[in-house]
Protein backbone atom coordinates (compact mmCIF):
# COMPACT_ATOMS: atom_id res chain seq x y z
CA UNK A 1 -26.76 -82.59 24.48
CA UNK A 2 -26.47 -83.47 20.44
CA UNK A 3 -23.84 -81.41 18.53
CA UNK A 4 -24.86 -81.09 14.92
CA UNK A 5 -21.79 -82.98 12.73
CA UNK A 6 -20.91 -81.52 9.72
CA UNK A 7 -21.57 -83.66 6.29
CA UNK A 8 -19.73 -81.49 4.39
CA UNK A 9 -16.43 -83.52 2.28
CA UNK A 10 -13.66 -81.47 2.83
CA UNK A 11 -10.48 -83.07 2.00
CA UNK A 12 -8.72 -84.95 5.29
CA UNK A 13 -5.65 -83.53 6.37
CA UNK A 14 -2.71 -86.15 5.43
CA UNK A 15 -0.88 -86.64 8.50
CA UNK A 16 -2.68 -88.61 11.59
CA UNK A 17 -2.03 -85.93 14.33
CA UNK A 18 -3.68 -83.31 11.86
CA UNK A 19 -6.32 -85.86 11.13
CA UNK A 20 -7.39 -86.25 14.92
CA UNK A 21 -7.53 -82.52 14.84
CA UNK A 22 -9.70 -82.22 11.98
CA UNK A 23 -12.05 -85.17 13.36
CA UNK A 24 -12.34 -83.45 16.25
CA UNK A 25 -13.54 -80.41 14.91
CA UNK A 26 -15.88 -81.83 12.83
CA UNK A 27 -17.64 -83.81 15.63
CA UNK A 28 -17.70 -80.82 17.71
CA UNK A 29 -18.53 -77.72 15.75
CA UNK A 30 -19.81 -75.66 18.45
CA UNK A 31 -18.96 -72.31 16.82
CA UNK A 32 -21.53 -72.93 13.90
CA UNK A 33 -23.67 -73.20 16.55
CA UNK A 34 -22.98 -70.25 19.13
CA UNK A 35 -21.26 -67.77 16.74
CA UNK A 36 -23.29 -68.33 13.75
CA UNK A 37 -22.75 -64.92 12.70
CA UNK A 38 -19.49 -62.84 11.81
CA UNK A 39 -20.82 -59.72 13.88
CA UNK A 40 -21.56 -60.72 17.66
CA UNK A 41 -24.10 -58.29 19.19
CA UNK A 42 -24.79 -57.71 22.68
CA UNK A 43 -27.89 -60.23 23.65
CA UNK A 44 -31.24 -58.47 24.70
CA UNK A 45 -32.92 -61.69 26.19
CA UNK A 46 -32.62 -62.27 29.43
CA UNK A 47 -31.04 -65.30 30.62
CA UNK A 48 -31.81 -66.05 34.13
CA UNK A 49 -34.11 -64.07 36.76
CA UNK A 50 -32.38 -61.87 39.54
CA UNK A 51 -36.05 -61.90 41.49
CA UNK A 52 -35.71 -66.25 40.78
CA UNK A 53 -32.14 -66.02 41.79
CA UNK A 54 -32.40 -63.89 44.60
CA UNK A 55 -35.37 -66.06 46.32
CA UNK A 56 -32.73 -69.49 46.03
CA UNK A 57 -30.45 -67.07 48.30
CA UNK A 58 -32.61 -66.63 50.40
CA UNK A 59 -33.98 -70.01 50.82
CA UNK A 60 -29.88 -70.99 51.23
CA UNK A 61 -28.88 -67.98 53.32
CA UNK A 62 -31.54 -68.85 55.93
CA UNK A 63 -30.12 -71.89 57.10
CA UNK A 64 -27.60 -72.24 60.06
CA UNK A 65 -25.42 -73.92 58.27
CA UNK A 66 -24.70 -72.60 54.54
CA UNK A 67 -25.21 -75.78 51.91
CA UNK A 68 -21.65 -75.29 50.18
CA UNK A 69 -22.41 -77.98 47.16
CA UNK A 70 -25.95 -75.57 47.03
CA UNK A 71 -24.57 -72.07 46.68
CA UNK A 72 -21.36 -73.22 44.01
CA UNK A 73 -24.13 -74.00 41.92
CA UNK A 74 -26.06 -71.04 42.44
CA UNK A 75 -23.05 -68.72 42.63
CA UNK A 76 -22.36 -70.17 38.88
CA UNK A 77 -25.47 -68.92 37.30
CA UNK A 78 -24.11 -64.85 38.85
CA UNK A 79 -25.10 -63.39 42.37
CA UNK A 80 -27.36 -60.82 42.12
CA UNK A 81 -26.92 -57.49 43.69
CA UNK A 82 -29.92 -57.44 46.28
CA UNK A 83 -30.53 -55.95 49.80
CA UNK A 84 -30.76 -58.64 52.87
CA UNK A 85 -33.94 -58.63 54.64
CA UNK A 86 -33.56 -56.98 57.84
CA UNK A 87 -33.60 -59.98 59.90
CA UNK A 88 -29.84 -61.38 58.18
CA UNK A 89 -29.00 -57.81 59.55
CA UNK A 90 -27.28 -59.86 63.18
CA UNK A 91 -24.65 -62.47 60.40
CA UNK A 92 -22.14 -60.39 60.26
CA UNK A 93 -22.74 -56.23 60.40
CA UNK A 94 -25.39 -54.16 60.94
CA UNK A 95 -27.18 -53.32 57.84
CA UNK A 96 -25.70 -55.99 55.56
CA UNK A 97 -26.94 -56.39 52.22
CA UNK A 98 -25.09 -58.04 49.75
CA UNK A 99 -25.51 -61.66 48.88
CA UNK A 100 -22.08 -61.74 46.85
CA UNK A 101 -19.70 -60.21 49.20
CA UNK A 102 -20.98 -63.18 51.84
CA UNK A 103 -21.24 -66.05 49.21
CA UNK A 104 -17.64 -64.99 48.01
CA UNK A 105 -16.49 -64.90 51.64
CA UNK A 106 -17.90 -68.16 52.16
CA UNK A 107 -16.85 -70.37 48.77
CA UNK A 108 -13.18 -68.75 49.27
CA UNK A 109 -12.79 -70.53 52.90
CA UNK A 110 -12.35 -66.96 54.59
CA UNK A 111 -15.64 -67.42 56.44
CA UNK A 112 -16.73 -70.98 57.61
CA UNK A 113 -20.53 -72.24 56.22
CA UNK A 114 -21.62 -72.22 60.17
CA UNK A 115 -22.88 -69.11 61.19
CA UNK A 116 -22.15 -69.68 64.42
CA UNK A 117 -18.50 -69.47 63.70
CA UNK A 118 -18.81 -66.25 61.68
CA UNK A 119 -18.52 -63.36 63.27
CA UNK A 120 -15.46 -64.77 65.78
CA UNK A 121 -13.54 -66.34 62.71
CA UNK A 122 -14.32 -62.76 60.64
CA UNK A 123 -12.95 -60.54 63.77
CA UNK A 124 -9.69 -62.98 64.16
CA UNK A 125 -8.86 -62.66 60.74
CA UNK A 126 -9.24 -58.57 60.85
CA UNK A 127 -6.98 -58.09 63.64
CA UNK A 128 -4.29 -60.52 62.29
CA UNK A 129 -4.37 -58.00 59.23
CA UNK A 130 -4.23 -55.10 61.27
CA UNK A 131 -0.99 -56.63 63.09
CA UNK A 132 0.55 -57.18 59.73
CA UNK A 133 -0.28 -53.88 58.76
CA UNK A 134 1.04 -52.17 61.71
CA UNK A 135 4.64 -54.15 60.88
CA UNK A 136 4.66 -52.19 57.57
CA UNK A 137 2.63 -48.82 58.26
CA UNK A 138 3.19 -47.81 61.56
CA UNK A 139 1.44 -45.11 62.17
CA UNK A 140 -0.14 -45.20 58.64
CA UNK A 141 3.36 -44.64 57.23
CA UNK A 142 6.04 -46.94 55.61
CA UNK A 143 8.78 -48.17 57.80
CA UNK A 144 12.25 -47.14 57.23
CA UNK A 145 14.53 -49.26 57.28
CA UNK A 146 13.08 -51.18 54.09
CA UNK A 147 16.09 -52.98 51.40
CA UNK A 148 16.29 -50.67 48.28
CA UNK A 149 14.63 -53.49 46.24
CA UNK A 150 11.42 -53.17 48.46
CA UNK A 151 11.54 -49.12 48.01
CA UNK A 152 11.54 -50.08 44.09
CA UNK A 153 8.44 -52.43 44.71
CA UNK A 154 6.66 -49.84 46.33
CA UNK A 155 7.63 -46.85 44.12
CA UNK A 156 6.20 -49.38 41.26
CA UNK A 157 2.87 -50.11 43.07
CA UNK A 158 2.43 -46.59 43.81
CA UNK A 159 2.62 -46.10 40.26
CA UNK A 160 -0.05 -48.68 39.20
CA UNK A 161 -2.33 -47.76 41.78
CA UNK A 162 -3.80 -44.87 40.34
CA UNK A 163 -3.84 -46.48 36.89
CA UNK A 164 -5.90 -49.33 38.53
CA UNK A 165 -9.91 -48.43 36.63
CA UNK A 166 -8.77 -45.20 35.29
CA UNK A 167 -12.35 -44.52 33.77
CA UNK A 168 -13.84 -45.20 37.26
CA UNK A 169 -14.50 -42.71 39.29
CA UNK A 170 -15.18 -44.81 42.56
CA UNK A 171 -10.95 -45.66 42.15
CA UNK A 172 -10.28 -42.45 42.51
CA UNK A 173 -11.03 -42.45 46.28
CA UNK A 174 -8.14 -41.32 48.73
CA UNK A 175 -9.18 -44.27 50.98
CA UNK A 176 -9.65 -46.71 48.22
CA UNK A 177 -6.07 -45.86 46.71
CA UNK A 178 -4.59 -45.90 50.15
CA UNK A 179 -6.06 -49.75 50.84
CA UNK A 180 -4.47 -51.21 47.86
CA UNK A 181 -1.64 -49.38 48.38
CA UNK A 182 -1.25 -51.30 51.47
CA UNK A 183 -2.40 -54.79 51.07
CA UNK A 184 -0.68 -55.28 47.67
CA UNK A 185 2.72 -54.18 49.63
CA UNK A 186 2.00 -55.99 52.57
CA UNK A 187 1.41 -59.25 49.84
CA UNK A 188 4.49 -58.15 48.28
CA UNK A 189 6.43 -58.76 51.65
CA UNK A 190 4.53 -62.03 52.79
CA UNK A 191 5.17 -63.79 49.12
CA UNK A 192 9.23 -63.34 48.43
CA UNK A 193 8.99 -66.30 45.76
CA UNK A 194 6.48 -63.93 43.33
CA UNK A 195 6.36 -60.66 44.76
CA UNK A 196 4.21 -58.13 43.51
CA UNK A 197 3.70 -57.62 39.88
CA UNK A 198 1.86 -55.53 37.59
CA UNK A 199 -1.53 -56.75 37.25
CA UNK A 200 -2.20 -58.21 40.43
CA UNK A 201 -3.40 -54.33 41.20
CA UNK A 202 -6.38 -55.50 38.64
CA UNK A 203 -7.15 -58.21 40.80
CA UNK A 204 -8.13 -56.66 43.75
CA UNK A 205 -10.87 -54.32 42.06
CA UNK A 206 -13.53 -57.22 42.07
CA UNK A 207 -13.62 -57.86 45.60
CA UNK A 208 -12.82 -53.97 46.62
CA UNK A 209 -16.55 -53.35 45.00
CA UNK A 210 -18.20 -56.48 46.27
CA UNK A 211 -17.13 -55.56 49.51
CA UNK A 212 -17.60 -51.83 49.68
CA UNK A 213 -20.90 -52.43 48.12
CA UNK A 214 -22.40 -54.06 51.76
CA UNK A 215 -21.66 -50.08 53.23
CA UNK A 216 -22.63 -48.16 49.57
CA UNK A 217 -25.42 -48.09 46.88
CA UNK A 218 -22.75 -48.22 43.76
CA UNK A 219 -24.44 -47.88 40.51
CA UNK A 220 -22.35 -49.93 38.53
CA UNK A 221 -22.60 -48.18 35.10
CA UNK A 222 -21.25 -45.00 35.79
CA UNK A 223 -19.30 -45.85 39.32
CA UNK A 224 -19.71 -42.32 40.36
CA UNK A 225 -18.56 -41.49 43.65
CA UNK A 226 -21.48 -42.07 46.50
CA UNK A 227 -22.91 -39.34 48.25
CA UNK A 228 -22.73 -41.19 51.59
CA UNK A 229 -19.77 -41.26 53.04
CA UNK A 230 -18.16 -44.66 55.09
CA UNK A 231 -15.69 -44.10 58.24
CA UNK A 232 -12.11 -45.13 58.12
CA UNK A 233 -12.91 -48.36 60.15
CA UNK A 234 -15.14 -49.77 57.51
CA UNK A 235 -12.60 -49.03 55.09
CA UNK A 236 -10.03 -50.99 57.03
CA UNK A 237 -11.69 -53.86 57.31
CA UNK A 238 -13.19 -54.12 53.53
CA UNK A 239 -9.50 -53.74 53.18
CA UNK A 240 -8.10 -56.33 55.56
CA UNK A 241 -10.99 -58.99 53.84
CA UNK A 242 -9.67 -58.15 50.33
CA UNK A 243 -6.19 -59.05 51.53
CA UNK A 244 -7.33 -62.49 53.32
CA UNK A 245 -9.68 -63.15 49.82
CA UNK A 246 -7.22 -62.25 47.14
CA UNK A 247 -4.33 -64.73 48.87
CA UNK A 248 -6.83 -67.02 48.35
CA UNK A 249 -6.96 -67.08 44.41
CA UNK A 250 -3.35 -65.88 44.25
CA UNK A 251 -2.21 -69.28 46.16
CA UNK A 252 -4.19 -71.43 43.27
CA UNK A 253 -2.20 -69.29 40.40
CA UNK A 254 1.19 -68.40 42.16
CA UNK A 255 2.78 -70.00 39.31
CA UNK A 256 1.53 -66.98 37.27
CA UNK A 257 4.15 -64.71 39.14
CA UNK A 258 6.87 -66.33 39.89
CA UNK A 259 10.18 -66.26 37.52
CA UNK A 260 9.52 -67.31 34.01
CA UNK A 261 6.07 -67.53 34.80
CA UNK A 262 5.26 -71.07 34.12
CA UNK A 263 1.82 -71.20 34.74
CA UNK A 264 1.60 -68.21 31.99
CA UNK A 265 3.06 -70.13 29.60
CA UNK A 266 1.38 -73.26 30.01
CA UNK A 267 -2.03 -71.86 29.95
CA UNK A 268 -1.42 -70.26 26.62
CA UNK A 269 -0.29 -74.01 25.20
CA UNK A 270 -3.36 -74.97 26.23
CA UNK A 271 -5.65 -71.55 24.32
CA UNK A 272 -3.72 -72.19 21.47
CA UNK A 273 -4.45 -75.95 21.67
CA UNK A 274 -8.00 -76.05 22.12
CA UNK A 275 -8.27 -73.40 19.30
CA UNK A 276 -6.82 -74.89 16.76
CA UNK A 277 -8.82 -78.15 17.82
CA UNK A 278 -12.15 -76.18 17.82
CA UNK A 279 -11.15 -74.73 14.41
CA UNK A 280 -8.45 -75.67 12.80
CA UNK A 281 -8.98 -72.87 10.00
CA UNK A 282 -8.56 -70.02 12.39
CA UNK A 283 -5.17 -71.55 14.13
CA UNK A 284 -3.96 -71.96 10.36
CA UNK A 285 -5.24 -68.45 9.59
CA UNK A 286 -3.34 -67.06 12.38
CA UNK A 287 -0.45 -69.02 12.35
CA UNK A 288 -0.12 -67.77 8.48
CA UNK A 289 -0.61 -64.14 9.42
CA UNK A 290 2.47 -64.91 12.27
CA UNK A 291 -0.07 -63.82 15.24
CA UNK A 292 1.36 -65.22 17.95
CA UNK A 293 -1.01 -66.08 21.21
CA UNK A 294 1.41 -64.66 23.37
CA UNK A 295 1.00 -61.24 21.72
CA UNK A 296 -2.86 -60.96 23.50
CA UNK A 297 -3.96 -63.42 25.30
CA UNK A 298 -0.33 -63.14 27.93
CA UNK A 299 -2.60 -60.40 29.60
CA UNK A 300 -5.88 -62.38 29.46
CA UNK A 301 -4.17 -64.92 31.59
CA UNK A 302 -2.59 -62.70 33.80
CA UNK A 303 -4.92 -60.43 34.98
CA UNK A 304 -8.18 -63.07 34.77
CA UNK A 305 -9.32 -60.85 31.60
CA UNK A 306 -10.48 -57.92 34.58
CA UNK A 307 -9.21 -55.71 31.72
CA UNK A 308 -11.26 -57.18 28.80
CA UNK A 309 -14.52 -56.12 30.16
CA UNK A 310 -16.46 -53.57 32.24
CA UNK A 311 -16.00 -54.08 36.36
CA UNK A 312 -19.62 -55.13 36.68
CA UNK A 313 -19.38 -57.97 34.35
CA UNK A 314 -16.24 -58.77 35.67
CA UNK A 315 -17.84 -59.50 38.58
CA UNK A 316 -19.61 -62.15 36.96
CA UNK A 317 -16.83 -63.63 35.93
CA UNK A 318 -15.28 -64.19 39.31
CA UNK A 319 -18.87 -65.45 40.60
CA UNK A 320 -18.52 -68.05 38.13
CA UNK A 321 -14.57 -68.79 38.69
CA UNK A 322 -15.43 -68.53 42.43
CA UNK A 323 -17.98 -71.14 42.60
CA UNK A 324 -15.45 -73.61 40.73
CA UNK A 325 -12.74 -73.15 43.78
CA UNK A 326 -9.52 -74.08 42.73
CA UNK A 327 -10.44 -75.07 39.05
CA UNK A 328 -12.20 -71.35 38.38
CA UNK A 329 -9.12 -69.47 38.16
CA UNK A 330 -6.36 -71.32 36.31
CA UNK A 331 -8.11 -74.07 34.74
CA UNK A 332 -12.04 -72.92 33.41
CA UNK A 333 -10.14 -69.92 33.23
CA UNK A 334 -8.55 -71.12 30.17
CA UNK A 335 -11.16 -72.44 28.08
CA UNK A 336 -13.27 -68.76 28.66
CA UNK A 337 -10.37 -67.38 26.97
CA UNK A 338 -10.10 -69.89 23.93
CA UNK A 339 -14.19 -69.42 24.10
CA UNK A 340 -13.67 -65.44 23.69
CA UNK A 341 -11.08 -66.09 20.41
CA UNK A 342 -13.63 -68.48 19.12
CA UNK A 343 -16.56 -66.00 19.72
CA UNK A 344 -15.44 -63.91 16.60
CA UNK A 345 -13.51 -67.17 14.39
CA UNK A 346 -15.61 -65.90 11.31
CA UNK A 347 -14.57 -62.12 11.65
CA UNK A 348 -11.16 -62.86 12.59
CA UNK A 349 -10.35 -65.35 9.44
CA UNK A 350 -11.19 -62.22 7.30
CA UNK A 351 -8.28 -60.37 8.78
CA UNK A 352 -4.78 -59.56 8.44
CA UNK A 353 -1.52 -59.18 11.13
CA UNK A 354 -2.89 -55.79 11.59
CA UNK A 355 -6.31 -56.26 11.90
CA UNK A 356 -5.69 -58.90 13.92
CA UNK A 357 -3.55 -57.50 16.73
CA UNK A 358 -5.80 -54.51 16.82
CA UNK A 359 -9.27 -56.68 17.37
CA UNK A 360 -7.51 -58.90 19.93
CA UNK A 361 -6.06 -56.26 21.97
CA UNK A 362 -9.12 -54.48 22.39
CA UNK A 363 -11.70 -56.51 22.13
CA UNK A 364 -15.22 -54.93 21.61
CA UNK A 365 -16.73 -55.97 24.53
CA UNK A 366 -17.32 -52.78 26.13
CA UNK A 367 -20.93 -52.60 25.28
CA UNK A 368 -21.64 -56.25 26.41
CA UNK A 369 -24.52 -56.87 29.12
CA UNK A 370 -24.39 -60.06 31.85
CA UNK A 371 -26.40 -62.41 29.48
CA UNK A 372 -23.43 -61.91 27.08
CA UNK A 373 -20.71 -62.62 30.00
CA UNK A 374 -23.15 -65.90 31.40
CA UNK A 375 -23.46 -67.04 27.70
CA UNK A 376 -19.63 -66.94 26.99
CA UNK A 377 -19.24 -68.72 30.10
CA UNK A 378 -21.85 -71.41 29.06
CA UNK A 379 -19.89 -72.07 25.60
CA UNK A 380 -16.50 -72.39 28.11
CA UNK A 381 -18.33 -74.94 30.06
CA UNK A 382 -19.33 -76.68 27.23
CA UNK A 383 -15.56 -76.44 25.44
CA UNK A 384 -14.03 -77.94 28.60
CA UNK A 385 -16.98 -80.70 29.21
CA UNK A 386 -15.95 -81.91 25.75
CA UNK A 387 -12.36 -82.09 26.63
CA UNK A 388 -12.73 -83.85 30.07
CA UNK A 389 -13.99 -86.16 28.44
CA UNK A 390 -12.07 -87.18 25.61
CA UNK A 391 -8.93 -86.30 27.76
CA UNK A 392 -6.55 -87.99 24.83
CA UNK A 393 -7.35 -85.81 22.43
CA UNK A 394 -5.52 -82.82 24.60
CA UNK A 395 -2.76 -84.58 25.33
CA UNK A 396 0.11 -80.95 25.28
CA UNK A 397 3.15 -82.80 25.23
CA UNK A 398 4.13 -79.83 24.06
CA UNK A 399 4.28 -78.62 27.55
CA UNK A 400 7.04 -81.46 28.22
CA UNK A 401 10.75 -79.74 27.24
């Protein structure tokens, strides 16, 4: 891929580490060529086929044994929302018919690639939530004889519960509440180093949907509440599979919630690096206006920026981060953020402290489709390619103390 190099002859910054900077930016100047213009508008073109995608599912889903270097490259482009043929109807449960709720399952290591395996692995893994379960809610009710600091972690969980997609109307389910209010407390007691946190309620909202969605035609614009109703057992085991797949990407970003959070703080060296090598205007610009990174993007990092756009798109996202393993979440995760600052560089140098704080807090992104989501990924992709492979020129020894 050729990056257009600017000829322009701006004066060179006068000390080396700025000059490397500046170099870099002029070699690179990706955001002259993705956000050529100062107002972004939702795309109208479609990107990629859901009838193309769904067929390479099918091809991949047909096999006894499930191609894993296959679907992380398919599960990157999005999983489309699509029925099963009848016949996949015997994998795991009768009438299942999502292709993202079994490729997640799958790319997580909750459910091996070998079918055969399946369906003994998926029922082991149930009832060893259901015994953890039954430790906490006997009886569907919290023990007793719980240390006041674990009545304060539940009091605060029962608190951010119903807060958790407060425009959706799908969260407002008795059953759904109830399941988060367990597993997030039960994750609470299993992880003493972190504990719960606010935010990690967010988390959980991804693969509640995916999950309910193999029971429940959801239309995901206006997540009303389905007509058809699911039984308590279906509920209990979307819930128990949330649990297992949410430990999952919690283990790779643990350092997120533990005291003094250092993974939060060194993934926001690295945003603020990688934007003020991609343009070295807009980290001046913000740095003079006394923005600091901390001030917006702390909850980008934190809650995997499941707040910064609508559920179905955020879905997307965690395809994408999903299909990456261990990298998606912590790592790419990062340079999708620095991409999203970058996305509006022109509008933002335009700005003052308050303009500022007010655009990046609440980003307009509310109105974006999934070619906007898959293109923002692209220009992440592209961001990090660049830096993996001139590794010296991010070299955060800022991170170092």
């Amino acid at each position: 891929m050729k990056f257009w190099k600017s000829k322009s002859k701006e004066p060179k910054p006068k000390t080396s580490e700025t000059q490397d900077k500046f170099q870099l930016s002029q070699k690179f100047q990706l955001n002259s060529i993705y956000n050529s213009i100062e107002e972004y508008q939702p795309m109208k073109t479609k990107l990629i086929s859901d009838e193309f995608l769904e067929k390479q599912y099918d091809d991949l889903f047909s096999e006894e044994i499930i191609n894993l270097s296959k679907l992380r490259k398919l599960a990157w482009n999005g999983i489309p929302s699509s029925y099963f043929p009848s016949f996949y109807s015997f994998i795991l449960i009768k009438n299942y018919k999502e292709f993202r709720c079994f490729a997640w399952q799958i790319l997580l290591n909750y459910l091996p690639p070998n079918k055969s395996y399946q369906t003994v692995i998926l029922t082991k893994k149930r009832e060893e939530y259901h015994t953890l379960k039954n430790t906490y809610f006997p009886d569907g009710k919290l023990i007793k004889d719980l240390e006041e600091s674990e009545l304060k972690i539940m009091k605060i969980i029962g608190a951010d519960v119903p807060r958790t997609q407060p425009d959706l109307k799908l969260f407002h389910i008795k059953e759904i509440q109830e399941m988060m209010l367990h597993l997030l407390f039960i994750w609470n007691m299993r992880h003493p180093a972190s504990g719960y946190v606010q935010g990690i309620n967010d988390l959980t909202t991804p693969f509640i949907l995916a999950f309910l969605q193999q029971f429940l035609t959801i239309d995901i614009i206006t997540f009303d509440v389905p007509s058809k109703k699911v039984t308590q057992e279906i509920y209990d085991d979307i819930e128990a599979d949330t649990y297992w797949c949410l430990s999952k990407i919690l283990d790779y970003i643990l350092d997120n919630y533990t005291p003094s959070q250092p993974g939060i703080q060194k993934g926001l060296a690295k945003i603020k690096e990688i934007c003020k090598r991609m343009d070295f205007e807009l980290y001046e610009h913000l740095e003079k206006e006394g923005v600091d990174f901390f001030q917006f993007a702390f909850k980008w990092v934190y809650c995997l920026l499941i707040r910064e756009f609508p559920l179905r798109l955020g879905l997307i996202l965690f395809d994408a981060y999903i299909s990456l393993n261990n990298e998606g979440f912590m790592g790419f995760h990062i340079y999708v953020c620095s991409a999203l600052i970058l996305k509006w560089n022109k509008k933002l140098k335009k700005m003052n402290f308050n303009e500022l704080m007010l655009f990046l807090q609440s980003l307009p992104t509310k109105n974006w489709n999934e070619n906007d989501i898959r293109m923002l990924l692209g220009e992440a992709w592209v961001y990090q390619s660049i830096f993996d492979e001139t590794k010296g020129h991010l070299n955060l020894e800022t991170e170092k103390k």
